[in-house]
PDB file of N, CA and C in Angstrom:
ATOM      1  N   UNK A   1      -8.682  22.243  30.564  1.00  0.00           N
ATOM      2  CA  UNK A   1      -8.369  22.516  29.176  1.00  0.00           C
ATOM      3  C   UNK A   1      -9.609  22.241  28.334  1.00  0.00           C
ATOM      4  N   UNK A   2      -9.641  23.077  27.574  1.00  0.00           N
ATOM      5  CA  UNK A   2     -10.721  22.744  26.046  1.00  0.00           C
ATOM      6  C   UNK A   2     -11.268  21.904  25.463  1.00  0.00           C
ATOM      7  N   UNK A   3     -11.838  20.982  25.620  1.00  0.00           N
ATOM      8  CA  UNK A   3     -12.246  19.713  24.649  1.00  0.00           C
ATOM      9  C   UNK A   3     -11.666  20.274  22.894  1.00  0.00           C
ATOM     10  N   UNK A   4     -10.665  19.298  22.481  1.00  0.00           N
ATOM     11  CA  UNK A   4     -10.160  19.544  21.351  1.00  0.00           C
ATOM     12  C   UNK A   4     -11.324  19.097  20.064  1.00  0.00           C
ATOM     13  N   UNK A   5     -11.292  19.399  18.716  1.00  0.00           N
ATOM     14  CA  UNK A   5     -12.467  19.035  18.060  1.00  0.00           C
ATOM     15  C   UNK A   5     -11.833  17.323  17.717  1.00  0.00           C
ATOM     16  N   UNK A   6     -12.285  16.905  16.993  1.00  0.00           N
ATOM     17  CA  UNK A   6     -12.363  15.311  16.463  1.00  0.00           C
ATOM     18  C   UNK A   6     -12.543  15.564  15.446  1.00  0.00           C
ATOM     19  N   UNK A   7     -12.192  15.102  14.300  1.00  0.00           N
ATOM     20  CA  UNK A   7     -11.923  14.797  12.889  1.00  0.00           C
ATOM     21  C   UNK A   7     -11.839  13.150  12.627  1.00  0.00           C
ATOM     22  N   UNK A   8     -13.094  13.066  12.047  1.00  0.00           N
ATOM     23  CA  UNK A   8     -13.248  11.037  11.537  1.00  0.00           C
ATOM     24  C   UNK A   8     -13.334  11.538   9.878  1.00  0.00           C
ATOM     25  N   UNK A   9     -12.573  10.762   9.280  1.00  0.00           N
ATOM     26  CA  UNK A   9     -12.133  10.900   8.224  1.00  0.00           C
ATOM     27  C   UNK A   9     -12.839   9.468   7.639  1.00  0.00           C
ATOM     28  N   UNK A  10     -13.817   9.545   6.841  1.00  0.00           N
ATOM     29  CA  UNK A  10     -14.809   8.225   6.185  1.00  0.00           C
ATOM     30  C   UNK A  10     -14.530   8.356   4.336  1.00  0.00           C
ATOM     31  N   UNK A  11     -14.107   7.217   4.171  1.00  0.00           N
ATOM     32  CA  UNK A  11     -13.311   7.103   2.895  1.00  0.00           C
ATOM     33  C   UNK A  11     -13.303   5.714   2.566  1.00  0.00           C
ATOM     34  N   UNK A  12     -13.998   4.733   1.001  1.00  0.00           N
ATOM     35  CA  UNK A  12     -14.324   3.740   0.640  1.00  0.00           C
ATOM     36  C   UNK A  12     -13.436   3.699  -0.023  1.00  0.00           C
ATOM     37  N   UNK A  13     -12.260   2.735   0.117  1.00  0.00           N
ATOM     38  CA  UNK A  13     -11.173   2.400  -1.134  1.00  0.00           C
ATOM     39  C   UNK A  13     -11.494   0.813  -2.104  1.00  0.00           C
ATOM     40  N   UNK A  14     -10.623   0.647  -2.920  1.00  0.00           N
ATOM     41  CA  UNK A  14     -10.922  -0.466  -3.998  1.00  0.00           C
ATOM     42  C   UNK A  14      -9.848  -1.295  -3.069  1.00  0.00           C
ATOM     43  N   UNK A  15      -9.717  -2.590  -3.616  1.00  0.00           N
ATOM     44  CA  UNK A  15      -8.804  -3.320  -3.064  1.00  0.00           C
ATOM     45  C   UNK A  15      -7.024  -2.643  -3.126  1.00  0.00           C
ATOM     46  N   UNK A  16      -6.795  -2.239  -4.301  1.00  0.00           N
ATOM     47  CA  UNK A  16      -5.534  -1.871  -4.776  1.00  0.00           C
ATOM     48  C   UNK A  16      -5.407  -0.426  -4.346  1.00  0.00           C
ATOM     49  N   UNK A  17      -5.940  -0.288  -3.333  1.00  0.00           N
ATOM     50  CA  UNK A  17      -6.120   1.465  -3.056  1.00  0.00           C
ATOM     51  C   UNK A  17      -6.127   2.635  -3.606  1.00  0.00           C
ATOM     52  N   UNK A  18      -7.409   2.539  -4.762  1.00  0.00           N
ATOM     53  CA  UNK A  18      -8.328   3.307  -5.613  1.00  0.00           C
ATOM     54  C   UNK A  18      -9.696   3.845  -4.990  1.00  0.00           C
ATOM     55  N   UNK A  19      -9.951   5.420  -4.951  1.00  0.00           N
ATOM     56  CA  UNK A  19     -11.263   6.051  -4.329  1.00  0.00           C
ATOM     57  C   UNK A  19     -11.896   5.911  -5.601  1.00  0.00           C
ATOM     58  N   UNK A  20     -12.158   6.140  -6.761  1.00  0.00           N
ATOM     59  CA  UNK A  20     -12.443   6.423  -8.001  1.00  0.00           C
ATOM     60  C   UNK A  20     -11.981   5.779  -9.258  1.00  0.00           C
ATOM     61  N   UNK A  21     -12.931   5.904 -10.582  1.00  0.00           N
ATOM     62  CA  UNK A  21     -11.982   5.153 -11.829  1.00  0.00           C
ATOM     63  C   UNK A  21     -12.117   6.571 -12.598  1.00  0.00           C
ATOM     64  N   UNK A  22     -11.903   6.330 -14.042  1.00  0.00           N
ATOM     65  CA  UNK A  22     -11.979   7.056 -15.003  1.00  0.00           C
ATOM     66  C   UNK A  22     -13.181   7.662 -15.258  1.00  0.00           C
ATOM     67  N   UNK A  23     -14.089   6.714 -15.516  1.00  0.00           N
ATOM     68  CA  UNK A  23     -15.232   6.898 -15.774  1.00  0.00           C
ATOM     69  C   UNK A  23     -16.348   8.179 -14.963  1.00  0.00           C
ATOM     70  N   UNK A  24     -17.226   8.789 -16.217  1.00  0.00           N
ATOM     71  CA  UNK A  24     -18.224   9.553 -15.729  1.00  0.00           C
ATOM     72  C   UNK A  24     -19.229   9.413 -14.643  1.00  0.00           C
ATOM     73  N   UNK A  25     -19.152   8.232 -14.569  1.00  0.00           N
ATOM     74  CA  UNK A  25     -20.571   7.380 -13.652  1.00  0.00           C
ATOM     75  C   UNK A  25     -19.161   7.769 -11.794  1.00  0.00           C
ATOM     76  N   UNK A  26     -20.185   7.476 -11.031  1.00  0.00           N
ATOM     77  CA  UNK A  26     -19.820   7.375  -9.584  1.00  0.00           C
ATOM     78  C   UNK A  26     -19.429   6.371  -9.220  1.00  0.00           C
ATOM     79  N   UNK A  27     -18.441   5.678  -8.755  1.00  0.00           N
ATOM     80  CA  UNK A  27     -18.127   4.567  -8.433  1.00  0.00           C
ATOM     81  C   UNK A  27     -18.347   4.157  -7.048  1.00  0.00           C
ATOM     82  N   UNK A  28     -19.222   2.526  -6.616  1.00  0.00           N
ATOM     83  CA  UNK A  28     -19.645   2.220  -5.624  1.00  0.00           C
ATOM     84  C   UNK A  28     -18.816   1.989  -5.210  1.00  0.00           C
ATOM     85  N   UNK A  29     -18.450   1.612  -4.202  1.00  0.00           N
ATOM     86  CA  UNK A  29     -17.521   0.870  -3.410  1.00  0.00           C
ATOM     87  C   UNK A  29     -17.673   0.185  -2.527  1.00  0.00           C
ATOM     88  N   UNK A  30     -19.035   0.791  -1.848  1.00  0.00           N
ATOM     89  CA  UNK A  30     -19.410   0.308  -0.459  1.00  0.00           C
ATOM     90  C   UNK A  30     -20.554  -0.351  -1.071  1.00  0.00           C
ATOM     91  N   UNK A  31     -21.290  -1.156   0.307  1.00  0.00           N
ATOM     92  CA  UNK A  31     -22.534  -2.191   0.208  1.00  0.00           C
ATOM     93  C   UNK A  31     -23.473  -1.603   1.406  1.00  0.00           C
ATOM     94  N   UNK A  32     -24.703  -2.129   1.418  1.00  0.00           N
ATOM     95  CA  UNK A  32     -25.655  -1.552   2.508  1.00  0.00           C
ATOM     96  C   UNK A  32     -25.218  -1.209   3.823  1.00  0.00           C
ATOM     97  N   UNK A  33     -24.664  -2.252   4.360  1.00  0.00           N
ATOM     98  CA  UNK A  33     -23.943  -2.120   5.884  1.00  0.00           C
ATOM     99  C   UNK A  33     -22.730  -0.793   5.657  1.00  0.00           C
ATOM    100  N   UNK A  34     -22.125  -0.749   4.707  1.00  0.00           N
ATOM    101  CA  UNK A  34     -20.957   0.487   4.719  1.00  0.00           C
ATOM    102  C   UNK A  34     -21.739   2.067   4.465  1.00  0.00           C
ATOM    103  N   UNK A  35     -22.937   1.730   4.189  1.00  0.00           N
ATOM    104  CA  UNK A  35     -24.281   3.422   4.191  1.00  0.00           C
ATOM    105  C   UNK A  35     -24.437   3.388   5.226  1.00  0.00           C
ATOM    106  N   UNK A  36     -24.794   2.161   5.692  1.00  0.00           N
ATOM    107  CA  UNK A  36     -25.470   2.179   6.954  1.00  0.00           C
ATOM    108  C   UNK A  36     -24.319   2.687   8.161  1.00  0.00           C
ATOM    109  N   UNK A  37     -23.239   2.312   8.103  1.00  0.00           N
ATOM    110  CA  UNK A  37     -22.165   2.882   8.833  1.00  0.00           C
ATOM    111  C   UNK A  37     -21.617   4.489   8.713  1.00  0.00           C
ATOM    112  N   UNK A  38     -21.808   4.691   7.426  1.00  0.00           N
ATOM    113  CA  UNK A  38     -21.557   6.368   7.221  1.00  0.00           C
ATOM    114  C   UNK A  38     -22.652   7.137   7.690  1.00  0.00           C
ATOM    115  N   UNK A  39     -24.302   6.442   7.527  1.00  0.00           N
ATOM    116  CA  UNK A  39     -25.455   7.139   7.897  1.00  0.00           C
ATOM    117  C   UNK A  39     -25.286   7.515   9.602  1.00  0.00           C
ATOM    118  N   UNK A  40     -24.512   6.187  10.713  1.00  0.00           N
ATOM    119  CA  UNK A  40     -24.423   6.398  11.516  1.00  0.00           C
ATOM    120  C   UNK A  40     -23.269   7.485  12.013  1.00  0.00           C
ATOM    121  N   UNK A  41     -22.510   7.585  11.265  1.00  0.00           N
ATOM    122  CA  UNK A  41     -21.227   8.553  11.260  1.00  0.00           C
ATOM    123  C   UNK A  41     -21.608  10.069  11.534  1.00  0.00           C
ATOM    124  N   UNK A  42     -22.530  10.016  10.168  1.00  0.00           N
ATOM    125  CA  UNK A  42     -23.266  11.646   9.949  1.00  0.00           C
ATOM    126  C   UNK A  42     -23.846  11.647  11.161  1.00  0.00           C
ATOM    127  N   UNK A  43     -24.589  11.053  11.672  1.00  0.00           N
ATOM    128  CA  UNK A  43     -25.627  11.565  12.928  1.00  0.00           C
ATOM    129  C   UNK A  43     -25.022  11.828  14.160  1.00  0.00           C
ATOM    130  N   UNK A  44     -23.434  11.160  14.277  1.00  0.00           N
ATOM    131  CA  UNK A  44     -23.083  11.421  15.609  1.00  0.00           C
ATOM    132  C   UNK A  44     -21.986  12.839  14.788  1.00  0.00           C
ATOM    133  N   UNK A  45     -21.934  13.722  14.063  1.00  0.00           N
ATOM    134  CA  UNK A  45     -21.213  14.730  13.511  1.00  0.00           C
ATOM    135  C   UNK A  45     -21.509  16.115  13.927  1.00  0.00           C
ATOM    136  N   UNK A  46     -20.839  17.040  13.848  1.00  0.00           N
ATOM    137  CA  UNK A  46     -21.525  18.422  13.603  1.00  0.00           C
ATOM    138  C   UNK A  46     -21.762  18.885  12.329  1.00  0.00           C
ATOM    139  N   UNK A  47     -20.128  18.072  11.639  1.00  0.00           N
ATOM    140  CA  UNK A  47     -20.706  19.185  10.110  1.00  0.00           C
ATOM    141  C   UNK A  47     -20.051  17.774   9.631  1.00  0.00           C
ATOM    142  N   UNK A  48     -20.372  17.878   7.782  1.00  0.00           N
ATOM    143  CA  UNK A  48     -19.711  16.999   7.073  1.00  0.00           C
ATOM    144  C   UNK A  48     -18.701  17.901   6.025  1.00  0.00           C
ATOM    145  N   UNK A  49     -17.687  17.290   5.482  1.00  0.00           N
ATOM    146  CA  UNK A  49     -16.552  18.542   5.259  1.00  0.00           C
ATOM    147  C   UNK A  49     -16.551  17.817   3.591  1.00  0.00           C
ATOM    148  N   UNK A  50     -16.933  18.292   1.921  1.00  0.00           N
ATOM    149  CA  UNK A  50     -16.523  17.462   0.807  1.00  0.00           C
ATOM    150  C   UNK A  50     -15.753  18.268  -0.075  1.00  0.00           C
ATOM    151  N   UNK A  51     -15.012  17.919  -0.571  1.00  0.00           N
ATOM    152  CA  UNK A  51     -14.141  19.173  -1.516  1.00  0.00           C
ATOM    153  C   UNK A  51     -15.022  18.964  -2.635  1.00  0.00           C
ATOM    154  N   UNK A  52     -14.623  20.521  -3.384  1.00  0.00           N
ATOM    155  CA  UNK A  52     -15.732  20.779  -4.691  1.00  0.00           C
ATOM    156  C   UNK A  52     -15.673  20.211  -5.687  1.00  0.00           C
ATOM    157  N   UNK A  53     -14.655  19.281  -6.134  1.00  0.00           N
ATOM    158  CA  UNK A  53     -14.561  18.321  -7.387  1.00  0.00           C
ATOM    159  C   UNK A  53     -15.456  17.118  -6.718  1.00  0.00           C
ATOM    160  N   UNK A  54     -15.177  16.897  -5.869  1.00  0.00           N
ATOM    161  CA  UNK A  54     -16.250  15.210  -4.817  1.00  0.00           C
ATOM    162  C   UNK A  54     -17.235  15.510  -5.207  1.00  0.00           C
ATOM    163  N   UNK A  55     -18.034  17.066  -5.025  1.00  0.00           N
ATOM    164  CA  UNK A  55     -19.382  17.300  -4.850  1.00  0.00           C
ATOM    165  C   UNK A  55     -19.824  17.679  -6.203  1.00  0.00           C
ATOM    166  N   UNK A  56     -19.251  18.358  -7.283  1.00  0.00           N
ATOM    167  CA  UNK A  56     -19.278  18.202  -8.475  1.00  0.00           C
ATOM    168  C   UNK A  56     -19.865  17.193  -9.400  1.00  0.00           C
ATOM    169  N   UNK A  57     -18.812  16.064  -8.824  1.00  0.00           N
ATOM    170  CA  UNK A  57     -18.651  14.565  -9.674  1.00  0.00           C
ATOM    171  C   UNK A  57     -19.611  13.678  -9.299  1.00  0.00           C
ATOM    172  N   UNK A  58     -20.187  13.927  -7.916  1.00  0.00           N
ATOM    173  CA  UNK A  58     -20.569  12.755  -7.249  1.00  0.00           C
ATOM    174  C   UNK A  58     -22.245  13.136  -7.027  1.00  0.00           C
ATOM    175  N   UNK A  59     -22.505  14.700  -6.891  1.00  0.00           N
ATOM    176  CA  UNK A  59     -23.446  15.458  -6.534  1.00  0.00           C
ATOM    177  C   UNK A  59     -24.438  14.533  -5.277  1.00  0.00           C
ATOM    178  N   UNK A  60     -23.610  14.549  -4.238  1.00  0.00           N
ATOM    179  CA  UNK A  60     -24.635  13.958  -3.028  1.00  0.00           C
ATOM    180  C   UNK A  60     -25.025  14.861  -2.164  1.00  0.00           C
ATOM    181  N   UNK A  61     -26.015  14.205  -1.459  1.00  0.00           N
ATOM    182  CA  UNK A  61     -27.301  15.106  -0.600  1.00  0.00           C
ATOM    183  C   UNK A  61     -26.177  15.421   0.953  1.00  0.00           C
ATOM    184  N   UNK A  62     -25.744  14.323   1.032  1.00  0.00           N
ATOM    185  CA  UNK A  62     -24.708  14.757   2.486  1.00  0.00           C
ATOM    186  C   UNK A  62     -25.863  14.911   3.754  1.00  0.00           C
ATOM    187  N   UNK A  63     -27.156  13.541   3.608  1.00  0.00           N
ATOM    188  CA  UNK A  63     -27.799  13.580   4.917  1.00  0.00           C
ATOM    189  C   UNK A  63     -27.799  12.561   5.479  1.00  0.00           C
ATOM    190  N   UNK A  64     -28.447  12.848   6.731  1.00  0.00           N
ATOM    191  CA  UNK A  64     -28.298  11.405   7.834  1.00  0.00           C
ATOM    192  C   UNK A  64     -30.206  10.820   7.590  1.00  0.00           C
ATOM    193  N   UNK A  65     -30.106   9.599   6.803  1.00  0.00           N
ATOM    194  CA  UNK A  65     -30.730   8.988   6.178  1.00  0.00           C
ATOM    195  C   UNK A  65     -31.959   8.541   6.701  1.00  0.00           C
ATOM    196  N   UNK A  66     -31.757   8.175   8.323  1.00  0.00           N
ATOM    197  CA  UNK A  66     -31.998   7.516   9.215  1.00  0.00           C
ATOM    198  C   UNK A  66     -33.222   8.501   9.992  1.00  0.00           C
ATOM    199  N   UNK A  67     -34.658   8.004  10.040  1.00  0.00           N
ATOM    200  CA  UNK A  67     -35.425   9.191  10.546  1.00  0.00           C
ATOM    201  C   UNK A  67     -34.868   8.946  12.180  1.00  0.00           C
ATOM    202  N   UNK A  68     -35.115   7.739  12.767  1.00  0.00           N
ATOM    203  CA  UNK A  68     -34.706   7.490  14.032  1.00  0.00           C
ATOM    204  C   UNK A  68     -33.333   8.092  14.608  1.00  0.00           C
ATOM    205  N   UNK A  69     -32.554   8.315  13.670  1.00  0.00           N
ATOM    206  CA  UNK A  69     -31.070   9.344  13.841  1.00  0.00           C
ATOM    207  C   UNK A  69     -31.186  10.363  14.200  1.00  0.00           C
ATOM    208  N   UNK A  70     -31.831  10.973  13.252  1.00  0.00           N
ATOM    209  CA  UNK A  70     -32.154  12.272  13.025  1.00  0.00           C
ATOM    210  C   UNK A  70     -33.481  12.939  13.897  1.00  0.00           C
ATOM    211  N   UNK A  71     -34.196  12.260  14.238  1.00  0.00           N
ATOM    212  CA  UNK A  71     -35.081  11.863  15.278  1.00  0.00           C
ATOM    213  C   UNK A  71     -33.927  12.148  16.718  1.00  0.00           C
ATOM    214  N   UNK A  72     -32.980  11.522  17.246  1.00  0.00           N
ATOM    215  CA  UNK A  72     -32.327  11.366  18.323  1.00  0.00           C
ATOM    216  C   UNK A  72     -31.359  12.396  18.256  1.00  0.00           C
ATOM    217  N   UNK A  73     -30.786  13.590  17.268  1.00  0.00           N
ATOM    218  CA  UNK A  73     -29.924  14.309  16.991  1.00  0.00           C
ATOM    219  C   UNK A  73     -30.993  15.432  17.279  1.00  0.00           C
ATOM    220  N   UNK A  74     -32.628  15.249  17.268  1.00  0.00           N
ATOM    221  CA  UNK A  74     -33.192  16.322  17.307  1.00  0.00           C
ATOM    222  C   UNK A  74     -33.009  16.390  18.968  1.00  0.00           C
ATOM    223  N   UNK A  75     -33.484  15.176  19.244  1.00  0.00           N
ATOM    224  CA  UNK A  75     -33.615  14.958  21.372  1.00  0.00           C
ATOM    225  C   UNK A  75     -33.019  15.514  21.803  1.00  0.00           C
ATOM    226  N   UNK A  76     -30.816  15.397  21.117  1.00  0.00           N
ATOM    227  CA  UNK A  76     -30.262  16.072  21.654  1.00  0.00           C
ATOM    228  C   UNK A  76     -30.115  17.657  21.661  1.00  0.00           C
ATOM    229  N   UNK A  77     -30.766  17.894  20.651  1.00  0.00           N
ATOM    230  CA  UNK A  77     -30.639  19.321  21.095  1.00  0.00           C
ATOM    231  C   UNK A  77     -29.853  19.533  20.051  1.00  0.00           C
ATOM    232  N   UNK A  78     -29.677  18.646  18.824  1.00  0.00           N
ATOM    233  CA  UNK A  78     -28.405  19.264  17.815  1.00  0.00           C
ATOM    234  C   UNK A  78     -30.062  19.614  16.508  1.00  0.00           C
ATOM    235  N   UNK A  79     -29.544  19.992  15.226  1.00  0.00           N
ATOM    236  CA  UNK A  79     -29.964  20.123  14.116  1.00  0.00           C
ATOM    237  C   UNK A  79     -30.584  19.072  13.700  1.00  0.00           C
ATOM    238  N   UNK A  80     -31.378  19.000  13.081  1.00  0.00           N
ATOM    239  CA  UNK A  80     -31.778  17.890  12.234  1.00  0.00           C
ATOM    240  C   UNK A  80     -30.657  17.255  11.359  1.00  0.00           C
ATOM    241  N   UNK A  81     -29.661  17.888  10.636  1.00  0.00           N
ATOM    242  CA  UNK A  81     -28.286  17.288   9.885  1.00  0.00           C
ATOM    243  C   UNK A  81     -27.364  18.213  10.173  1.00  0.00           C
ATOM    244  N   UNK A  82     -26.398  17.412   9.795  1.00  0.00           N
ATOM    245  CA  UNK A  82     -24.759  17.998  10.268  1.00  0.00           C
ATOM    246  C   UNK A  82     -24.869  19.680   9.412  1.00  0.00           C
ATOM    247  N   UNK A  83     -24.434  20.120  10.146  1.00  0.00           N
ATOM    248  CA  UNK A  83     -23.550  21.287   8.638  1.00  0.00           C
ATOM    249  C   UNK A  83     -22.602  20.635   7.374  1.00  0.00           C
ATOM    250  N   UNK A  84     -22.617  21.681   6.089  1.00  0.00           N
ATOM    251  CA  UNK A  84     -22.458  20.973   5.389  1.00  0.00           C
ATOM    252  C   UNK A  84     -21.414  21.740   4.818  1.00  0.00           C
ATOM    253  N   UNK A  85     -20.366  21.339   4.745  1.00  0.00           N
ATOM    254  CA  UNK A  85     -19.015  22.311   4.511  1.00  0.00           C
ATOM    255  C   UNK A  85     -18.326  22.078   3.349  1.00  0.00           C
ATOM    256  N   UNK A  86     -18.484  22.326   2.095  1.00  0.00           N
ATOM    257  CA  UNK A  86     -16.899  22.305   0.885  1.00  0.00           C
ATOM    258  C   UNK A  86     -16.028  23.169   1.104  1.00  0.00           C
ATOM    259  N   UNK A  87     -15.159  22.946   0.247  1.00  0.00           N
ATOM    260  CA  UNK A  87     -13.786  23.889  -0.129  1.00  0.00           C
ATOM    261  C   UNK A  87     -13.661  23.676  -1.101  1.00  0.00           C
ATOM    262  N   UNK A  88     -13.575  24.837  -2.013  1.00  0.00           N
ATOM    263  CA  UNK A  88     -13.654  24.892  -3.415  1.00  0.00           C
ATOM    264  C   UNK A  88     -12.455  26.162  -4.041  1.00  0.00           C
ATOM    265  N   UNK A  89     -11.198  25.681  -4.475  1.00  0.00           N
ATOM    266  CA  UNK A  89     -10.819  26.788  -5.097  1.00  0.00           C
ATOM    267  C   UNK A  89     -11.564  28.037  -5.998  1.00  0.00           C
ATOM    268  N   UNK A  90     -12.315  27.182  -6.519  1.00  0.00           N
ATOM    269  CA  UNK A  90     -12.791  27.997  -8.126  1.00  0.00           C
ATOM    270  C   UNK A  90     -13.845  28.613  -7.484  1.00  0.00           C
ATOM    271  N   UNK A  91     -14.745  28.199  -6.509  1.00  0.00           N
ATOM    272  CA  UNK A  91     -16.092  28.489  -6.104  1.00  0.00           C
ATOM    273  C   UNK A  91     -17.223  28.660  -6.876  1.00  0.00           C
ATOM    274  N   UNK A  92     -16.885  27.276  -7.931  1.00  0.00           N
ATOM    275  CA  UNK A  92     -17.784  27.494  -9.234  1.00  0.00           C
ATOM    276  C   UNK A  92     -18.674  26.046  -8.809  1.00  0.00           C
ATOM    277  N   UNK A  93     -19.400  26.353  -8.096  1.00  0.00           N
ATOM    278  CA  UNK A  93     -20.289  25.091  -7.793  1.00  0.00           C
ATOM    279  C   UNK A  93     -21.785  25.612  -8.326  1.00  0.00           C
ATOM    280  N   UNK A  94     -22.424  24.475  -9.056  1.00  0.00           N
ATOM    281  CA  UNK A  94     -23.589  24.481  -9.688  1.00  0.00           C
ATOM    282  C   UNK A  94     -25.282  25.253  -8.962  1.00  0.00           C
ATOM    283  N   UNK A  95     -25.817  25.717  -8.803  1.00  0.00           N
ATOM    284  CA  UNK A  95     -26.731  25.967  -8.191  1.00  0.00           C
ATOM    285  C   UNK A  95     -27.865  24.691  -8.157  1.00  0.00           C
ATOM    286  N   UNK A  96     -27.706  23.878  -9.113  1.00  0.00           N
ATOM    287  CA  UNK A  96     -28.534  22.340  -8.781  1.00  0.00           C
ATOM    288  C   UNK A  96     -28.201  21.867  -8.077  1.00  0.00           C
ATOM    289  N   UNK A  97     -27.095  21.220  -7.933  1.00  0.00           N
ATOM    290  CA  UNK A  97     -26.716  20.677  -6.805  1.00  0.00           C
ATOM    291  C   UNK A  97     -27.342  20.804  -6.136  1.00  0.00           C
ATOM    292  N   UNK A  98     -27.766  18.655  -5.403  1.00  0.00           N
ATOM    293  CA  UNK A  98     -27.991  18.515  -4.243  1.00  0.00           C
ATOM    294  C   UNK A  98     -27.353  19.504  -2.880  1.00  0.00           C
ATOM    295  N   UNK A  99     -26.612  19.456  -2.940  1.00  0.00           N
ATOM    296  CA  UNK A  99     -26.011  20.360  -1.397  1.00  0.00           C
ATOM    297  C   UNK A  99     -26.975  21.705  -1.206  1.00  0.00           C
ATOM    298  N   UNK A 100     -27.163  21.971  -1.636  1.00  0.00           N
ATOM    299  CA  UNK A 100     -27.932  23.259  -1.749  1.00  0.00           C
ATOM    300  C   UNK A 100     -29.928  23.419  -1.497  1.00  0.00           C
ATOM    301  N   UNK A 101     -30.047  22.108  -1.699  1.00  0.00           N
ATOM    302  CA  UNK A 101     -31.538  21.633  -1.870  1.00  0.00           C
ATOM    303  C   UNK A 101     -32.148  20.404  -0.994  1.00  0.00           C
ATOM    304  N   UNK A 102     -31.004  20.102   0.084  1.00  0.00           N
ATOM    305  CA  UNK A 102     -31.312  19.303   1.099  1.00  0.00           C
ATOM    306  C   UNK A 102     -30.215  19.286   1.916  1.00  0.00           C
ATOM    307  N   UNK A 103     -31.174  19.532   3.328  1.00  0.00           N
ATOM    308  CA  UNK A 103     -30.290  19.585   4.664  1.00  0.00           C
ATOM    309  C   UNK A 103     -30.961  20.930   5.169  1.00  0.00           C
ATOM    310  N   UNK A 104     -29.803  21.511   6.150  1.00  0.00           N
ATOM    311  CA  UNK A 104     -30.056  22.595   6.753  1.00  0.00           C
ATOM    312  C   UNK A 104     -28.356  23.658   6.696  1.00  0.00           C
ATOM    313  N   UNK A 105     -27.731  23.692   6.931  1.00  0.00           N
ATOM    314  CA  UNK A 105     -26.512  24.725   7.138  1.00  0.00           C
ATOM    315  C   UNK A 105     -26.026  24.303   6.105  1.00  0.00           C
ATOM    316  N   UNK A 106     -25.335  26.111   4.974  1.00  0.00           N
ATOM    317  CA  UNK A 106     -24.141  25.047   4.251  1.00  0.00           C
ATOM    318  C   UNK A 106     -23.102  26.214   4.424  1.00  0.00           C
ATOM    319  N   UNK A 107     -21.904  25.777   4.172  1.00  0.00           N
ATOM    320  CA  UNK A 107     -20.742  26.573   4.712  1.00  0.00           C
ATOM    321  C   UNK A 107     -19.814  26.248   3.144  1.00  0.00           C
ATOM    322  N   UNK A 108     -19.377  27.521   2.475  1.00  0.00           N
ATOM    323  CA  UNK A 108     -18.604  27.269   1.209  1.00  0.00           C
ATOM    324  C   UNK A 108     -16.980  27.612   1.577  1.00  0.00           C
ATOM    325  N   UNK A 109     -16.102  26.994   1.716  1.00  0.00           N
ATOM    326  CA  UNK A 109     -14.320  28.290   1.745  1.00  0.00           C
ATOM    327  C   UNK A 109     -14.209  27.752   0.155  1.00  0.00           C
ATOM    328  N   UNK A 110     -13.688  29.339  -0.067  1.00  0.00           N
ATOM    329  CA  UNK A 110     -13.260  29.190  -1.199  1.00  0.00           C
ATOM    330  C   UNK A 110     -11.755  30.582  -1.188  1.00  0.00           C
ATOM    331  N   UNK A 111     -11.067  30.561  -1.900  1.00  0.00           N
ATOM    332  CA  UNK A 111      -9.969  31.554  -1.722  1.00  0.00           C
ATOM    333  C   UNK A 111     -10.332  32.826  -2.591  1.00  0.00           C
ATOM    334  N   UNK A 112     -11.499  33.309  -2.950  1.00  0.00           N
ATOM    335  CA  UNK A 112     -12.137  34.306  -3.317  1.00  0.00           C
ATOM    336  C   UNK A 112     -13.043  35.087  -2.664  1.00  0.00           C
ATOM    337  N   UNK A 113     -13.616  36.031  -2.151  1.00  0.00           N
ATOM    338  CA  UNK A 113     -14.066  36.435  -1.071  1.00  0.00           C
ATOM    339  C   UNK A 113     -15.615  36.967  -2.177  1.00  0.00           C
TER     340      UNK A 113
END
C-alpha cells in the first residue's frame, strides 16, 4: 500500500486558549526554543500550508532559518525550502508580501480560477 501523506499541524496558543488578540501588531507567543522547534519542523516538511488572513496579518517569510537545515534538505535531494501553500477565498493577497519574495515554490487555492 501507498505511504499515506502526514499532516503536523504547528500552532502557539495563550494560556486560556487564544492564537491571537485584537490588536494590529502580531502576537508572540512563542520564545527562541519554540522557532527553533518550528525551524526544525519546516526542514523535515514538503510544503508549509497558511490561510490568507494568517499571511495578510502576520506577513511571514515561511523559511527554514537554519543554513545547516537547509544545507541537509539540500543533501537530501529535497529543495532548499518547503513549498509554500495558502488558501485564500478572496485571492486578494498583496504583491509585497513576504511569501512571494523569499523561498522557492508557491502554490495559491483560491475558489476563483
Amino acid at each position: 500500500m501507498a505511504e499515506r501523506p502526514f499532516v503536523l499541524l504547528s500552532v502557539a496558543t495563550s494560556v486560556d486558549g487564544y492564537i491571537d488578540d485584537t490588536s494590529s501588531q502580531r502576537l508572540l507567543l512563542s520564545n527562541a526554543d519554540d522557532f527553533d522547534r518550528v525551524d526544525q519542523v519546516r526542514a523535515e516538511s514538503d510544503a508549509i500550508l497558511i490561510g490568507g488572513n494568517t499571511l495578510r496579518s502576520d506577513n511571514p517569510r515561511l523559511l527554514v532559518n537554519s543554513d545547516d537545515r537547509r544545507a541537509a534538505r539540500v543533501a537530501a535531494g529535497k529543495p532548499e525550502y518547503p513549498l509554500k501553500v495558502t488558501i485564500t477565498a478572496s485571492g486578494d493577497l498583496d504583491r509585497d508580501l513576504k511569501f512571494w519574495h523569499f523561498g522557492d515554490k508557491k502554490v495559491v487555492y483560491t475558489q476563483y480560477r
